[in-house]
C-alpha atoms as a PDB file:
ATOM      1  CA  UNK A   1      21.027  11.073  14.638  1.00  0.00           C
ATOM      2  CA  UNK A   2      21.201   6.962  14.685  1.00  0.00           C
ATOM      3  CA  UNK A   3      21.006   4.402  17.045  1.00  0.00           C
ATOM      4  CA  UNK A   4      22.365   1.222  16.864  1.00  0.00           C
ATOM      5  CA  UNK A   5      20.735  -1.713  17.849  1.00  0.00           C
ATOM      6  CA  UNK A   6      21.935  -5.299  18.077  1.00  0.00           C
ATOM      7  CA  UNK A   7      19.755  -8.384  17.045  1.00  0.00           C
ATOM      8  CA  UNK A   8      20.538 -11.682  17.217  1.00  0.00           C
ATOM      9  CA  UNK A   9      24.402 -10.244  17.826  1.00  0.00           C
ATOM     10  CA  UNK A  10      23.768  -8.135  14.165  1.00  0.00           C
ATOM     11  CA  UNK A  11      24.112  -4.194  14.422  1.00  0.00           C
ATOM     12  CA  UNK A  12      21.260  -2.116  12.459  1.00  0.00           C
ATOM     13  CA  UNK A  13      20.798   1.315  12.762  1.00  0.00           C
ATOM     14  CA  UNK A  14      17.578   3.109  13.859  1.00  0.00           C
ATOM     15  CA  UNK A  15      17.863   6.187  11.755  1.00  0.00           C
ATOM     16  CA  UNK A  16      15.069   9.195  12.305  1.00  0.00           C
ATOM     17  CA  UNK A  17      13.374   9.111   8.882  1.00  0.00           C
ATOM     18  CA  UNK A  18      13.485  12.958   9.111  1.00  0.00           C
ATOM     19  CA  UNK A  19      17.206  12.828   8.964  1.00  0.00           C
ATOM     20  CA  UNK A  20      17.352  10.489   5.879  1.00  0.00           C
ATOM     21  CA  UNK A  21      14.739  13.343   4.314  1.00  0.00           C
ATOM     22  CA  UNK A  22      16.936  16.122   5.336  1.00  0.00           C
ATOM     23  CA  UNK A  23      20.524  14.195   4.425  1.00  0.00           C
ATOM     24  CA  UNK A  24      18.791  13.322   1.448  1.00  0.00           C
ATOM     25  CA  UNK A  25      18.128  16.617   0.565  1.00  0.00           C
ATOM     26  CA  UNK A  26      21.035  18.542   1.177  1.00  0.00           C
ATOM     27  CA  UNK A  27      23.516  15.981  -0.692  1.00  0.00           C
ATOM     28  CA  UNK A  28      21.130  16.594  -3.741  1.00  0.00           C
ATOM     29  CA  UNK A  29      19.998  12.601  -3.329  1.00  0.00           C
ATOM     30  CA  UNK A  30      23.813  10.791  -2.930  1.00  0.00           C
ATOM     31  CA  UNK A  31      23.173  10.150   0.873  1.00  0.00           C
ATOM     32  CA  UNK A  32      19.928   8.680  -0.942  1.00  0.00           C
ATOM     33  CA  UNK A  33      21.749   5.886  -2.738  1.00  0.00           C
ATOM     34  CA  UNK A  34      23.316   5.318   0.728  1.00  0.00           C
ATOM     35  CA  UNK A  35      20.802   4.981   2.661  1.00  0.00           C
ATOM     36  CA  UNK A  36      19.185   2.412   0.201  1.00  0.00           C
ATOM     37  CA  UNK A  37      21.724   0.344  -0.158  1.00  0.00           C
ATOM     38  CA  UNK A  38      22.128   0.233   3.681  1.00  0.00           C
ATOM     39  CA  UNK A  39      18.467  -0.729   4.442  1.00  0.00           C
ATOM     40  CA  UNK A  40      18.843  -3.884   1.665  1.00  0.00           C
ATOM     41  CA  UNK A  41      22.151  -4.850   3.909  1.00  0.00           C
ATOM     42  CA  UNK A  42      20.482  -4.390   6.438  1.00  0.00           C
ATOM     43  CA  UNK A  43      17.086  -6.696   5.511  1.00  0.00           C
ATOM     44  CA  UNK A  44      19.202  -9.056   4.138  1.00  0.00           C
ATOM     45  CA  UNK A  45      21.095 -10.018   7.056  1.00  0.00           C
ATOM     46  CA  UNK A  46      18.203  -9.271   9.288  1.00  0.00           C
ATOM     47  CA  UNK A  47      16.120 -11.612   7.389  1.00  0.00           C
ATOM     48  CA  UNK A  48      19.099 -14.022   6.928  1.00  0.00           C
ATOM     49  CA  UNK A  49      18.395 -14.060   2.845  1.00  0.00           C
ATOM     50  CA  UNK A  50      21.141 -13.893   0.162  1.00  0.00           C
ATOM     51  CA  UNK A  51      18.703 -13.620  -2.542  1.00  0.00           C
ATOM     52  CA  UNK A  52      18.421  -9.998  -1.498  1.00  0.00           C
ATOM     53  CA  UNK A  53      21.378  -8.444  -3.218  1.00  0.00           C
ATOM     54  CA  UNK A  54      21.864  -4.527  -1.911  1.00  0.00           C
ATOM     55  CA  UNK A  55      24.440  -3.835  -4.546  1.00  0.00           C
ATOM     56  CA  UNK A  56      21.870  -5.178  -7.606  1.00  0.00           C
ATOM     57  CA  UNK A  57      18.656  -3.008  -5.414  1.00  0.00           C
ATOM     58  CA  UNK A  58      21.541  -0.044  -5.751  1.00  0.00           C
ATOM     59  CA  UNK A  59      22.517  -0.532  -9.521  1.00  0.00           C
ATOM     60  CA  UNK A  60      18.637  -1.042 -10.556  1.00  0.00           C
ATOM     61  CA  UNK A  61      17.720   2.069  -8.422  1.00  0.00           C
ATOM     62  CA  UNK A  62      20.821   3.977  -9.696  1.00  0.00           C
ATOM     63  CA  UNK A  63      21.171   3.239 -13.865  1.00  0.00           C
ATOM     64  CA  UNK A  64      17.561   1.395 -14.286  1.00  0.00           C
ATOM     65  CA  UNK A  65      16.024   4.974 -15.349  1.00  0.00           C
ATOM     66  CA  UNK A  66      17.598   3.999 -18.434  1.00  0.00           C
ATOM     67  CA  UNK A  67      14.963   1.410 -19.094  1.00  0.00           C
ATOM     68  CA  UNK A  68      12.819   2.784 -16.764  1.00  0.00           C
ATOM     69  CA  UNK A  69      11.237  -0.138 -15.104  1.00  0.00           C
ATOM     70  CA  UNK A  70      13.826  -1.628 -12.704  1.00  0.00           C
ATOM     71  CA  UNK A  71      13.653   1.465 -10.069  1.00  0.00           C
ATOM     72  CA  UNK A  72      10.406   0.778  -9.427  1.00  0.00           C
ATOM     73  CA  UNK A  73      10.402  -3.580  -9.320  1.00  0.00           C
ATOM     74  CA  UNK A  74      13.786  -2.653  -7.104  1.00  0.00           C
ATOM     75  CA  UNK A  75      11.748   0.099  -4.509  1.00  0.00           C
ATOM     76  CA  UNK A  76       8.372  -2.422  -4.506  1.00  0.00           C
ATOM     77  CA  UNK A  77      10.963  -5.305  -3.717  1.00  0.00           C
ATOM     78  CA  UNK A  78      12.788  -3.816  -0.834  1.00  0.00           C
ATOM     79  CA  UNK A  79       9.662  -2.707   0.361  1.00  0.00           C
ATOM     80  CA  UNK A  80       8.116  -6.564   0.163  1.00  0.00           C
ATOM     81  CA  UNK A  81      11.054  -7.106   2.145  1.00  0.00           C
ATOM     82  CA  UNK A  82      10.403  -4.460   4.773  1.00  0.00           C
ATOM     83  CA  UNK A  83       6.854  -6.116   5.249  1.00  0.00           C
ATOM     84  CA  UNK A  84       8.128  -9.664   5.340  1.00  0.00           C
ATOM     85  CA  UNK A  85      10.361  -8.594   8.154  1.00  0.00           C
ATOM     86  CA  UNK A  86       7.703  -6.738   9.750  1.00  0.00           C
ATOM     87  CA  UNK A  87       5.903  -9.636   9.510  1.00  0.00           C
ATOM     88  CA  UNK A  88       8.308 -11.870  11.626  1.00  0.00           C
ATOM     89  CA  UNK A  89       8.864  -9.165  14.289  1.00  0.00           C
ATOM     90  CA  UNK A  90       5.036  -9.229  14.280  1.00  0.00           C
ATOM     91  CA  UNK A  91       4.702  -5.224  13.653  1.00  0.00           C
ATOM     92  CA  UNK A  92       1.036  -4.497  13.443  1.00  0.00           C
ATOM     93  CA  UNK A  93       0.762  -1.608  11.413  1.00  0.00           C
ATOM     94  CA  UNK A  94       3.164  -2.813   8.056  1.00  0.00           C
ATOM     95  CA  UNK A  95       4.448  -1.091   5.011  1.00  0.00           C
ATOM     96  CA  UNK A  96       2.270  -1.194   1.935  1.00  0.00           C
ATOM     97  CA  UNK A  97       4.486  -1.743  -0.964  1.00  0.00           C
ATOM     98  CA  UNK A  98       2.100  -0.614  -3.574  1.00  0.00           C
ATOM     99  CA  UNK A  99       1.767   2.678  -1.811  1.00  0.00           C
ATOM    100  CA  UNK A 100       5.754   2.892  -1.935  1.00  0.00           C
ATOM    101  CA  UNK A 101       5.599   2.478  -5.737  1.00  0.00           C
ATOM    102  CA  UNK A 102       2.342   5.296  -5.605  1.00  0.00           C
ATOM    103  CA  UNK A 103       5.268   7.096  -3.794  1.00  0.00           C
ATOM    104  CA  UNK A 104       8.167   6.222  -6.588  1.00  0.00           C
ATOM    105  CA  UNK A 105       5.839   7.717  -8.879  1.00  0.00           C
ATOM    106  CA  UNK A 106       4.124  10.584  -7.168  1.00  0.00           C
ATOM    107  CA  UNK A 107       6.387  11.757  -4.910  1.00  0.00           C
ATOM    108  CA  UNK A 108       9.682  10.048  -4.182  1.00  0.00           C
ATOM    109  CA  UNK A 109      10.839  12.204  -1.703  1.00  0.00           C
ATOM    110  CA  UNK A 110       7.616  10.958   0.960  1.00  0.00           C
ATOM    111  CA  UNK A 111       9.681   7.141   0.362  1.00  0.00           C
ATOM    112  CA  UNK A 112      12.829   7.059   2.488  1.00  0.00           C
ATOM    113  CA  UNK A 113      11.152   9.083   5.839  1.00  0.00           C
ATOM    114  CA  UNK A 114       8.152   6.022   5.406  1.00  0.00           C
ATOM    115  CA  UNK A 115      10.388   3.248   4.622  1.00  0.00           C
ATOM    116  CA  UNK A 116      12.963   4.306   7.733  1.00  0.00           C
ATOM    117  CA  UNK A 117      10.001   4.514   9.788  1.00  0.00           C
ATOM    118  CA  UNK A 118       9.329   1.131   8.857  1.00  0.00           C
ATOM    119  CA  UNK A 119      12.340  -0.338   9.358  1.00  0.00           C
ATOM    120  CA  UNK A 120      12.833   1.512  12.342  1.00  0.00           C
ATOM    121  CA  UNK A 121       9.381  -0.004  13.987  1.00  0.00           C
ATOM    122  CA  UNK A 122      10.894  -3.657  13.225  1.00  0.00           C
ATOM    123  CA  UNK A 123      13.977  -2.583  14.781  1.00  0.00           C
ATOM    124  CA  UNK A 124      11.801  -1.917  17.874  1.00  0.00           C
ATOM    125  CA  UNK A 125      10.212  -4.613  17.881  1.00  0.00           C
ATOM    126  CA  UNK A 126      13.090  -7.037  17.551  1.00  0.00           C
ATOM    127  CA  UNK A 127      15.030  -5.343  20.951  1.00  0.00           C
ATOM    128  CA  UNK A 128      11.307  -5.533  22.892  1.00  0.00           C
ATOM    129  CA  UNK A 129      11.458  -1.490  22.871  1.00  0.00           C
ATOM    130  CA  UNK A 130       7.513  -1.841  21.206  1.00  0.00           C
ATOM    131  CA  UNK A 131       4.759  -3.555  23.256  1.00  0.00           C
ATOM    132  CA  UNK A 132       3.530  -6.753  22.035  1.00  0.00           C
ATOM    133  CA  UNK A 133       0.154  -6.213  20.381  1.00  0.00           C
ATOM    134  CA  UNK A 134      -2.615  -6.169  23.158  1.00  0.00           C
ATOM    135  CA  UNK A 135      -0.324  -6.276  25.936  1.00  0.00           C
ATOM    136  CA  UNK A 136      -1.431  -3.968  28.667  1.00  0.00           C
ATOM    137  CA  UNK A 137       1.711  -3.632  30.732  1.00  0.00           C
ATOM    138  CA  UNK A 138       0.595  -5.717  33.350  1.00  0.00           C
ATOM    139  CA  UNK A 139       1.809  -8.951  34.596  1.00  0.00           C
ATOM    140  CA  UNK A 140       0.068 -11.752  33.799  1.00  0.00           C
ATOM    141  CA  UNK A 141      -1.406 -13.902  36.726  1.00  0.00           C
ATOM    142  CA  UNK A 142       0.382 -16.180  38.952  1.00  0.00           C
ATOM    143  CA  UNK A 143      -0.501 -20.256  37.319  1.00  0.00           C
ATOM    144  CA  UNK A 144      -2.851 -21.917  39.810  1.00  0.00           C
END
């Protein structure tokens, strides 16, 4: 269901972003709430940032409907987040926030499964599971 991975001697989990769907689903959105709060833990100490709050990301995404705009500043910012991280792993193919908040507003569902996959790509990255862009899988040559 979830592998853990260790970076930099931090554990993160690389969840299948069918599961979060699915878990999602079934617990009528709680494992949801979970799962976001997780991934904003999880950024934060991955990116070594204590601006990112996960409990303030959770509250916005969880009472904000009252006001309407804070679920979707909250989703674009953790998905910011996911890119800047993607960015340091040096993931080729990175989230597009503005299609997460086209997702918010569309469908909301389609968000977890594409964020996880995200987050799940950095993850591979970071433990050297995902080839380095380019890199052919041969040895370079001996220096003359």
């Amino acid at each position: 269901m979830a592998d853990t991975v260790t970076i930099e001697g931090q554990s993160y989990l690389k969840r299948s972003p069918i599961v979060v769907l699915v878990l999602s689903l079934v617990t009528l959105g709680i494992y949801f709430f979970y799962w976001y709060y997780q991934v904003n833990d999880e950024l934060k100490r991955y990116e070594r940032d204590d601006t990112i709050s996960p409990m303030r990301s959770l509250m916005a995404v969880l009472f904000g409907w009252l006001i309407i705009v804070p679920p979707f500043i909250a989703i674009y910012n953790t998905a910011a987040h996911i890119q800047r991280a993607e960015q340091r792993a040096g993931v080729q193919q990175q989230i597009e926030p503005v299609l997460v908040l086209v997702f918010q507003i569309v469908f909301s569902l389609a968000n977890p499964p594409y964020m996880q996959d995200h987050m799940n790509r950095i993850w591979d990255r970071a433990t050297g599971a995902a080839p380095l862009p380019g890199a052919t899988g041969a040895l370079p040559p001996p220096p003359a």
